[in-house]
N, C-alpha and C. Protein backbone atom coordinates (compact mmCIF):
# COMPACT_ATOMS: atom_id res chain seq x y z
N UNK A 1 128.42 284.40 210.75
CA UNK A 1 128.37 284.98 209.43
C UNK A 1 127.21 285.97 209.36
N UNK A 2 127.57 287.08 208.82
CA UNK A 2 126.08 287.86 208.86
C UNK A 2 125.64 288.10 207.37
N UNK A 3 124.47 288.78 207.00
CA UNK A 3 124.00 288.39 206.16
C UNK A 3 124.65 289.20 204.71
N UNK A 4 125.54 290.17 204.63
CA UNK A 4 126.14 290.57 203.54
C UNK A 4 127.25 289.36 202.82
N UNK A 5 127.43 288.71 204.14
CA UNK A 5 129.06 287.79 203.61
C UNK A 5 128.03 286.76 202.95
N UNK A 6 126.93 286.39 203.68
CA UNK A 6 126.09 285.27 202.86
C UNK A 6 125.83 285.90 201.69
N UNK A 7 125.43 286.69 201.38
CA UNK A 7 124.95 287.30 199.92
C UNK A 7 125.91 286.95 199.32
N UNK A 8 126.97 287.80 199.61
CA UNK A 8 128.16 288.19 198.90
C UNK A 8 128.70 286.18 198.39
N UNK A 9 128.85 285.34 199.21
CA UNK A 9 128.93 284.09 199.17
C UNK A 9 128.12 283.24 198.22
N UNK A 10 126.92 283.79 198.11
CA UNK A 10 125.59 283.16 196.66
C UNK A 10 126.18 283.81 195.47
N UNK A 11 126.58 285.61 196.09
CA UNK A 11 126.67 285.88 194.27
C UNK A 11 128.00 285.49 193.73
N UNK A 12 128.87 284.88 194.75
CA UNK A 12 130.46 284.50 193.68
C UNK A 12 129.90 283.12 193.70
N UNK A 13 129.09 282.20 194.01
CA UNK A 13 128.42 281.11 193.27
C UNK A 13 127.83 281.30 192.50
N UNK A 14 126.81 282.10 191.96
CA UNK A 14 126.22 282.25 190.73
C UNK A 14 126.91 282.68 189.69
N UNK A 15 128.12 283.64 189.71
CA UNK A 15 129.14 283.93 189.12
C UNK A 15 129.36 282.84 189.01
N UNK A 16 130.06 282.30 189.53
CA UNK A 16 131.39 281.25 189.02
C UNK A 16 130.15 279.97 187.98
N UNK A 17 129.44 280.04 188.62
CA UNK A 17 128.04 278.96 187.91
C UNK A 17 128.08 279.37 186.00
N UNK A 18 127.79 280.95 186.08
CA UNK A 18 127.70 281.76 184.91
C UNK A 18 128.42 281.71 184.25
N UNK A 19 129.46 281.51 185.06
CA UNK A 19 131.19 282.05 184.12
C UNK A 19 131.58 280.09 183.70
N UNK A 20 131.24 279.54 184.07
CA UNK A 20 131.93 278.19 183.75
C UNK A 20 131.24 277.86 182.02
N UNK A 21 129.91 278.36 182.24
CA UNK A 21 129.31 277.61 180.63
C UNK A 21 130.15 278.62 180.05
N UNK A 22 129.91 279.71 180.17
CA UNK A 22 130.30 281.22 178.99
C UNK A 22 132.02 280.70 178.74
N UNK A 23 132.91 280.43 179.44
CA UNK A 23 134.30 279.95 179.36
C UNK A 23 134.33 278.69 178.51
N UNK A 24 133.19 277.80 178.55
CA UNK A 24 132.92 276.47 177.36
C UNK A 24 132.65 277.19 175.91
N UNK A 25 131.56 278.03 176.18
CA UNK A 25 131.16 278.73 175.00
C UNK A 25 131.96 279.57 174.30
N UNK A 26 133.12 280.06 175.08
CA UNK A 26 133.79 280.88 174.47
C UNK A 26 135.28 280.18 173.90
N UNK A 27 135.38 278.61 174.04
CA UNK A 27 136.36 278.00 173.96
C UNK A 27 135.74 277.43 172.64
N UNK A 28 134.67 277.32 172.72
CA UNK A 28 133.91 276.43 171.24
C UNK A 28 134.15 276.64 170.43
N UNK A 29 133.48 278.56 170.88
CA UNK A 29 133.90 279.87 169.20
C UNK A 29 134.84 280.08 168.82
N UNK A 30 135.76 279.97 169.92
CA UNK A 30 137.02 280.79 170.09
C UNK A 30 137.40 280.97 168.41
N UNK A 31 137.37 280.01 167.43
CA UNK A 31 138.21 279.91 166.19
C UNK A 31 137.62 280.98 165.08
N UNK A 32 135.94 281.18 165.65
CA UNK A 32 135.05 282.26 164.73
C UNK A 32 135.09 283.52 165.40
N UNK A 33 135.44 283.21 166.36
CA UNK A 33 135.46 284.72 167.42
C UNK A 33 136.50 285.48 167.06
N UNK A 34 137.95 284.91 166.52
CA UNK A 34 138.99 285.35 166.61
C UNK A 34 138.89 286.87 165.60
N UNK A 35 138.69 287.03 164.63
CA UNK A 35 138.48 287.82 163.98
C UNK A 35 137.66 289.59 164.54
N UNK A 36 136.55 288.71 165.04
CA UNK A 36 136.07 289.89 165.59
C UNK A 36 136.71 290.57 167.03
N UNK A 37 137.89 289.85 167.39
CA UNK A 37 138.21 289.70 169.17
C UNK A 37 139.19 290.53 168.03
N UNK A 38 139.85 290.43 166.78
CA UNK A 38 141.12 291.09 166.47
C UNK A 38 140.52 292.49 165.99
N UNK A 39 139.16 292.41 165.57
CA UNK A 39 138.85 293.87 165.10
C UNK A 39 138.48 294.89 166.35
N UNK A 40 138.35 294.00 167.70
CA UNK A 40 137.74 294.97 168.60
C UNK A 40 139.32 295.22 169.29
N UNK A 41 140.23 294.44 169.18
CA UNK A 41 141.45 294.91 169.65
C UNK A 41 142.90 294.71 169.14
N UNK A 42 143.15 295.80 168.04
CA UNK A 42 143.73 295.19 166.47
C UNK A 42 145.29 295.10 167.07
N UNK A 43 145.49 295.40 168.41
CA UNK A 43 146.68 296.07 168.86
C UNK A 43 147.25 294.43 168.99
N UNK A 44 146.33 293.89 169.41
CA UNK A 44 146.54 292.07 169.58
C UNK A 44 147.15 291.45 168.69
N UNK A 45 148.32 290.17 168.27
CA UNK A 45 148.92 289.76 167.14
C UNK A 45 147.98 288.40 167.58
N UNK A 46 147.48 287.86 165.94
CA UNK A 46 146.65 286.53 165.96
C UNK A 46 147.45 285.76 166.71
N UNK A 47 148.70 285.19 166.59
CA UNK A 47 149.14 284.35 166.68
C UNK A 47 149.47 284.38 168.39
N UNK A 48 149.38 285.23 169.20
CA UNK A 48 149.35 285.54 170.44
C UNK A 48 147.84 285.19 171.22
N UNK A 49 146.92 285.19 170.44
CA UNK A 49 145.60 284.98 171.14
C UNK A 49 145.35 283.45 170.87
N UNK A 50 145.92 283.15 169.47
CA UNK A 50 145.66 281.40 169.34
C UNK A 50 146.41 280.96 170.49
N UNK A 51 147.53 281.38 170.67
CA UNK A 51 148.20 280.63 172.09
C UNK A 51 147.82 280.88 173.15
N UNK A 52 146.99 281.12 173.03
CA UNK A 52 145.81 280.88 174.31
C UNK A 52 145.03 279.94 174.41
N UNK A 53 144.53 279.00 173.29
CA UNK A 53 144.15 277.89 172.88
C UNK A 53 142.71 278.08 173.47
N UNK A 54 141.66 279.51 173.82
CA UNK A 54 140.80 279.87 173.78
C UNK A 54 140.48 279.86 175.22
N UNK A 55 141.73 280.17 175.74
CA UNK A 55 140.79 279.95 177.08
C UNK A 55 140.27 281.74 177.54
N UNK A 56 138.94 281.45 178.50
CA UNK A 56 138.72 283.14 178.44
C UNK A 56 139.17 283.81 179.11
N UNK A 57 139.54 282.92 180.65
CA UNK A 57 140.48 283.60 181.59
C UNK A 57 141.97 284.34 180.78
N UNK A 58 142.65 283.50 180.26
CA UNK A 58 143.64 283.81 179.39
C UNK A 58 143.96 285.20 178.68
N UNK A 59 142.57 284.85 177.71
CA UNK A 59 142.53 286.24 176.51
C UNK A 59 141.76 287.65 177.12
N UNK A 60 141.17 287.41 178.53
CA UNK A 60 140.73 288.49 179.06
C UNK A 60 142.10 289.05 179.35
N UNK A 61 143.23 288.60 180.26
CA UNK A 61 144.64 288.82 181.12
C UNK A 61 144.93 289.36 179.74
N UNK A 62 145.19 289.01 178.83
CA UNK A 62 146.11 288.86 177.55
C UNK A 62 145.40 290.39 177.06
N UNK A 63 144.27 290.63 176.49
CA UNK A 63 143.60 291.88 176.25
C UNK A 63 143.95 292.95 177.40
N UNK A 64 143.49 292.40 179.13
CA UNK A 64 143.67 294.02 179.79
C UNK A 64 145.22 294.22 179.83
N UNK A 65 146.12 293.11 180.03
CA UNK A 65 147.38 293.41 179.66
C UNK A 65 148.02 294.30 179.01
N UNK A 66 147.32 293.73 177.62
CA UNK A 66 147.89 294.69 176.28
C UNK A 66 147.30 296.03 176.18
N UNK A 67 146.16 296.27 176.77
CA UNK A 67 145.32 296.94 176.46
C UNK A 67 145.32 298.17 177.71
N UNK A 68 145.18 297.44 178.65
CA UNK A 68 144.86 298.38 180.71
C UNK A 68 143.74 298.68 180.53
N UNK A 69 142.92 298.15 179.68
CA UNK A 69 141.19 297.96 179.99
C UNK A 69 141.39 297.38 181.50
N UNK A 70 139.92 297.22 182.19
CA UNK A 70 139.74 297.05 183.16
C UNK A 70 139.16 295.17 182.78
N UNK A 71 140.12 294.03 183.34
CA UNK A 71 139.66 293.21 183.28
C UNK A 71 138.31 292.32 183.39
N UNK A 72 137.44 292.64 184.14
CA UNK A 72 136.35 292.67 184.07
C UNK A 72 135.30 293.38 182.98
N UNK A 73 135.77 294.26 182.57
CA UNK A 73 134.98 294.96 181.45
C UNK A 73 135.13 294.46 180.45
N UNK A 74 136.50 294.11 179.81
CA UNK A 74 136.99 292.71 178.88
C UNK A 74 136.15 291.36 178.71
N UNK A 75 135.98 290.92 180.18
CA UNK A 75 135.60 289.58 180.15
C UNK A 75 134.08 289.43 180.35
N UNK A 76 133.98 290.93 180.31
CA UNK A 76 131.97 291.15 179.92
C UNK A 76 131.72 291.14 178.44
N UNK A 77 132.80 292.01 178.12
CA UNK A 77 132.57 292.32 176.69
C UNK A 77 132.62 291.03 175.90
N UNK A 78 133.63 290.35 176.23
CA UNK A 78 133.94 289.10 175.46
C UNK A 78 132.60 288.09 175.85
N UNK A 79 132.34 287.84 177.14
CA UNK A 79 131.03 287.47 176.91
C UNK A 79 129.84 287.46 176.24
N UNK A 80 130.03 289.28 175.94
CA UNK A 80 128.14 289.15 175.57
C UNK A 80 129.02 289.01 173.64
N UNK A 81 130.39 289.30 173.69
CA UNK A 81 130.48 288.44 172.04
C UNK A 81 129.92 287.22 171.96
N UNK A 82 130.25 286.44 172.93
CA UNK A 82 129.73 284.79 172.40
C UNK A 82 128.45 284.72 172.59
N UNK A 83 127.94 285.01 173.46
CA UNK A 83 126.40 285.61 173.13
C UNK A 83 125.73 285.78 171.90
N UNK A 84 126.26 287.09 171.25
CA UNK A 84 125.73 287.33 169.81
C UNK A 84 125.95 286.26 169.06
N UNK A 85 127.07 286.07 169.11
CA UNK A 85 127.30 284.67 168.58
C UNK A 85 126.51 283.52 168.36
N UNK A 86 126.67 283.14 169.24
CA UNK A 86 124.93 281.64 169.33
C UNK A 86 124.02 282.46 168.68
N UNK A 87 123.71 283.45 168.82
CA UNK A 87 122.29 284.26 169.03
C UNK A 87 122.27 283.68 167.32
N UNK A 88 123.45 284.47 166.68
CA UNK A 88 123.66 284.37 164.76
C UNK A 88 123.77 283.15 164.84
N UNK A 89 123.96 282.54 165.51
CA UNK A 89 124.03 280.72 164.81
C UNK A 89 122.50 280.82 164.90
N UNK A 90 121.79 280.91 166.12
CA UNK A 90 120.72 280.12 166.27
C UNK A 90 119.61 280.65 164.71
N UNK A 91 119.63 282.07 164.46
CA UNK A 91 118.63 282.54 163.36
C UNK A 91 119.55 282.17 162.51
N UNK A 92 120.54 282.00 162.14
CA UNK A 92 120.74 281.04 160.96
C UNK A 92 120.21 279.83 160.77
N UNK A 93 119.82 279.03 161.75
CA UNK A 93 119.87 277.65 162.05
C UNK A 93 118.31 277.94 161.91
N UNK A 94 117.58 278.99 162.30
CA UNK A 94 116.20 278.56 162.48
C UNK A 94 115.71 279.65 160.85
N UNK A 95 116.46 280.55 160.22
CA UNK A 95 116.28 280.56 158.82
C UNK A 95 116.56 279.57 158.01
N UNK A 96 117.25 278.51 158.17
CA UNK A 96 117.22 277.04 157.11
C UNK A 96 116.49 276.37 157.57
N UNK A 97 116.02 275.83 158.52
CA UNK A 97 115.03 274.57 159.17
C UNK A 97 114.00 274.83 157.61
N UNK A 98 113.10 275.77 157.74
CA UNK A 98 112.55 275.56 155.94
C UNK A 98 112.74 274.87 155.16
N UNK A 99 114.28 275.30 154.87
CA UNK A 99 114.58 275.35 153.43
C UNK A 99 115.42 273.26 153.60
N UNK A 100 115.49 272.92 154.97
CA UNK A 100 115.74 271.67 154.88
C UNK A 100 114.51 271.04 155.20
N UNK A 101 113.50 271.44 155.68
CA UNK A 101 112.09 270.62 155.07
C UNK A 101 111.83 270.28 154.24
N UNK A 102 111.89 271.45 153.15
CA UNK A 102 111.49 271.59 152.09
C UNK A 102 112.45 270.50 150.64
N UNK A 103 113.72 270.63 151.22
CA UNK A 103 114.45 269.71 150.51
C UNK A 103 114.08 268.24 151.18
N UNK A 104 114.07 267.81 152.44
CA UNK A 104 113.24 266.71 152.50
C UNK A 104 112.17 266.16 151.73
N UNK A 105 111.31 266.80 151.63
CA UNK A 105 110.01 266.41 150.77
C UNK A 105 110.81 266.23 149.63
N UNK A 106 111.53 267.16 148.64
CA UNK A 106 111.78 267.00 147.75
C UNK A 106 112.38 265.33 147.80
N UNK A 107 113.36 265.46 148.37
CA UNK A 107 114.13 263.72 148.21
C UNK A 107 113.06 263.23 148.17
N UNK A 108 112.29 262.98 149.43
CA UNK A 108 111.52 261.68 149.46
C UNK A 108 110.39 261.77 148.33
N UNK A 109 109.87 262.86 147.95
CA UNK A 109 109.17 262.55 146.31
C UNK A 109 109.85 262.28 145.56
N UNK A 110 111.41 262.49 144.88
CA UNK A 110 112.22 261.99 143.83
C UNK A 110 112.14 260.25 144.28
N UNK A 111 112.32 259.97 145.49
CA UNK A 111 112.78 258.63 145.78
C UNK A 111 111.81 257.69 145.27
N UNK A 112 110.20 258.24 145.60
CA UNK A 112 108.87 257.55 145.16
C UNK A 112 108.87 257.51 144.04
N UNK A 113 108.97 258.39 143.18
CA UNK A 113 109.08 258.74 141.89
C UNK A 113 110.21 257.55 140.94
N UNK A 114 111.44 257.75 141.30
CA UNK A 114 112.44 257.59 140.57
C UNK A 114 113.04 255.98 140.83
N UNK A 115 112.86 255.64 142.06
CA UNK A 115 113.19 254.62 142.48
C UNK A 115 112.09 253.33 141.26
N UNK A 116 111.09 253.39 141.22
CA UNK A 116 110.24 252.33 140.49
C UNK A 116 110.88 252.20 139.35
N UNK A 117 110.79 253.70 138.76
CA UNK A 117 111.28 253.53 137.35
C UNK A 117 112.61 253.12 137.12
N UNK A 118 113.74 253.30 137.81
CA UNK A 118 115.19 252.15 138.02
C UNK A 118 114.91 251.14 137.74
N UNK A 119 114.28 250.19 138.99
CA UNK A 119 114.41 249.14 139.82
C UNK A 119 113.62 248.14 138.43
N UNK A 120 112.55 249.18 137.72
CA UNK A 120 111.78 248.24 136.99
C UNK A 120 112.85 247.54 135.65
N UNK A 121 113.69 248.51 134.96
CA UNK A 121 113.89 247.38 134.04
C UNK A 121 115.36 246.61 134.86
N UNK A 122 115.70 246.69 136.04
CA UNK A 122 116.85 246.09 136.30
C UNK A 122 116.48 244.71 136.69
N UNK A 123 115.48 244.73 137.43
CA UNK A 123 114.48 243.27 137.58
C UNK A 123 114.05 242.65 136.10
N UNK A 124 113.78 243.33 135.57
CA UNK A 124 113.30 242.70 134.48
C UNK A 124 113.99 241.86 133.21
N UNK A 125 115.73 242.92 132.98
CA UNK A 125 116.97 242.02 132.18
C UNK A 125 118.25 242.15 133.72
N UNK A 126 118.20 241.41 134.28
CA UNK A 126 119.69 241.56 135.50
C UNK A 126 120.83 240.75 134.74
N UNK A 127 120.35 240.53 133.40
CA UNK A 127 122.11 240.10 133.42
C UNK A 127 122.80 241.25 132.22
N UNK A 128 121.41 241.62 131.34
CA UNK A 128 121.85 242.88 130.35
C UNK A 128 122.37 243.65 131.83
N UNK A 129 122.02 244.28 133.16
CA UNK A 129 122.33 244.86 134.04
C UNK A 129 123.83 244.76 134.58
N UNK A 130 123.98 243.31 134.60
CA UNK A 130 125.54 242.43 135.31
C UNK A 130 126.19 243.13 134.22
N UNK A 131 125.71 243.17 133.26
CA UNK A 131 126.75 242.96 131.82
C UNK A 131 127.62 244.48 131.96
N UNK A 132 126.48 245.24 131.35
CA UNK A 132 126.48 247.35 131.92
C UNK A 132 127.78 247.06 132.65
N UNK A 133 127.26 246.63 134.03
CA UNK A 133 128.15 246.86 135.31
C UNK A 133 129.58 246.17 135.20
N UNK A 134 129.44 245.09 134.46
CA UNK A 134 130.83 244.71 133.86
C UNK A 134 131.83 245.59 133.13
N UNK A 135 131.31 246.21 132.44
CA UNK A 135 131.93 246.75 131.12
C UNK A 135 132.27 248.13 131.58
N UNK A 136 131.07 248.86 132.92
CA UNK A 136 131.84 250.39 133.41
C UNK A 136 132.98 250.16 134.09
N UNK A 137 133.35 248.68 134.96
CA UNK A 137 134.19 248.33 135.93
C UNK A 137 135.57 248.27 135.02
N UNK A 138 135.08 247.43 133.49
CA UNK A 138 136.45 246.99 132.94
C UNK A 138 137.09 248.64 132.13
N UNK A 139 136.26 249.14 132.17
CA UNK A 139 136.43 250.90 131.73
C UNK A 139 137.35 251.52 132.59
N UNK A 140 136.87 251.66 133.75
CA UNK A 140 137.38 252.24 134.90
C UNK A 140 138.91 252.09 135.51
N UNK A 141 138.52 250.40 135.24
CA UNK A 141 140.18 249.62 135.68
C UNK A 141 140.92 249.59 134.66
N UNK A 142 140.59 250.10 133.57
CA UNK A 142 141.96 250.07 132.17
C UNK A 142 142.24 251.70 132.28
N UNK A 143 141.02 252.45 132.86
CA UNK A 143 141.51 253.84 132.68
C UNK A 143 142.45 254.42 133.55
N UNK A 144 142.42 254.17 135.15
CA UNK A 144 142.73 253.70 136.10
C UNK A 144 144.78 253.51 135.76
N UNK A 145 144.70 252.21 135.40
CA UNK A 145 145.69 251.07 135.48
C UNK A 145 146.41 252.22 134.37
N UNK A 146 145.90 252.72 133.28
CA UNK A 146 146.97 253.21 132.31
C UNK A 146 147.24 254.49 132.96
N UNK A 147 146.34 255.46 133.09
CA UNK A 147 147.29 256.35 134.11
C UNK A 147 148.40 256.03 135.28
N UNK A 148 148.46 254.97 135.66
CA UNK A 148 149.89 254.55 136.76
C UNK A 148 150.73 253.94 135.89
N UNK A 149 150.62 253.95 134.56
CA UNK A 149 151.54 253.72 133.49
C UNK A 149 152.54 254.57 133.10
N UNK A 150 151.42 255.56 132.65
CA UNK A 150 151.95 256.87 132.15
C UNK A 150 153.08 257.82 133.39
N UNK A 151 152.31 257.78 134.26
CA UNK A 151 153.36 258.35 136.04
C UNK A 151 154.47 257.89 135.66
């Protein structure tokens, strides 16, 4: 073996290495992708690319097919889509992390807060409490029971 076929032998392993996640990733999106895969190639009918059931080998064939793009240029392009892709999940995901901190604290101060003031008079009358809870149940089940009347 001389040393081009070895090269040549690492880089369709690193390929195929590359191409196996991006073919997961692009099977994940596939359902958010579809839209933009129909605006970059409107010539495509939806219902022809769903039956592909996302695979990328598939919708690359299926695009240079329809298309006589150069298959490889397809299945770059469609790549660096799912790319952007994550990319917009991930700054979405890392523009809320905040705003779900921030609602954390909130709960857990309502909980400190709100929880005492409950708990205190239910300990204090539990059967005026039983009683309440009686009377929303017998509410519920007459309101309930007469609507399958009326049907």
């Amino acid at each position: 073996m001389d040393s081009d076929t070895t090269a040549n032998g690492f880089e369709q392993e690193a390929v195929s290495e590359t191409a196996a996640p991006a073919a997961a990733r692009f099977r994940d999106h596939f359902d958010t992708l579809l839209p933009t895969i129909q605006q970059e190639w409107p010539e495509l009918a939806r219902h022809t690319l769903e039956a592909t059931r996302g695979s990328l080998d598939t919708v690359v064939e299926l695009i240079a097919r329809q298309t006589g793009a150069n298959s490889e240029a397809v299945k770059e392009q469609l790549v660096q889509l799912v790319t952007r892709t994550g990319e917009s999940a991930h700054q979405v995901a890392d523009s809320l992390r905040p705003l779900e901190e921030t609602l954390e604290t909130l709960i857990d101060e309502l909980n400190a807060s709100l929880r005492p003031r409950l708990e205190k008079p239910l300990r204090e009358r539990p059967l005026m409490t039983l009683g309440m809870a009686a009377a929303v149940g017998l509410v519920v089940g007459w309101l309930l029971s007469s609507g399958r009347r009326s049907a």
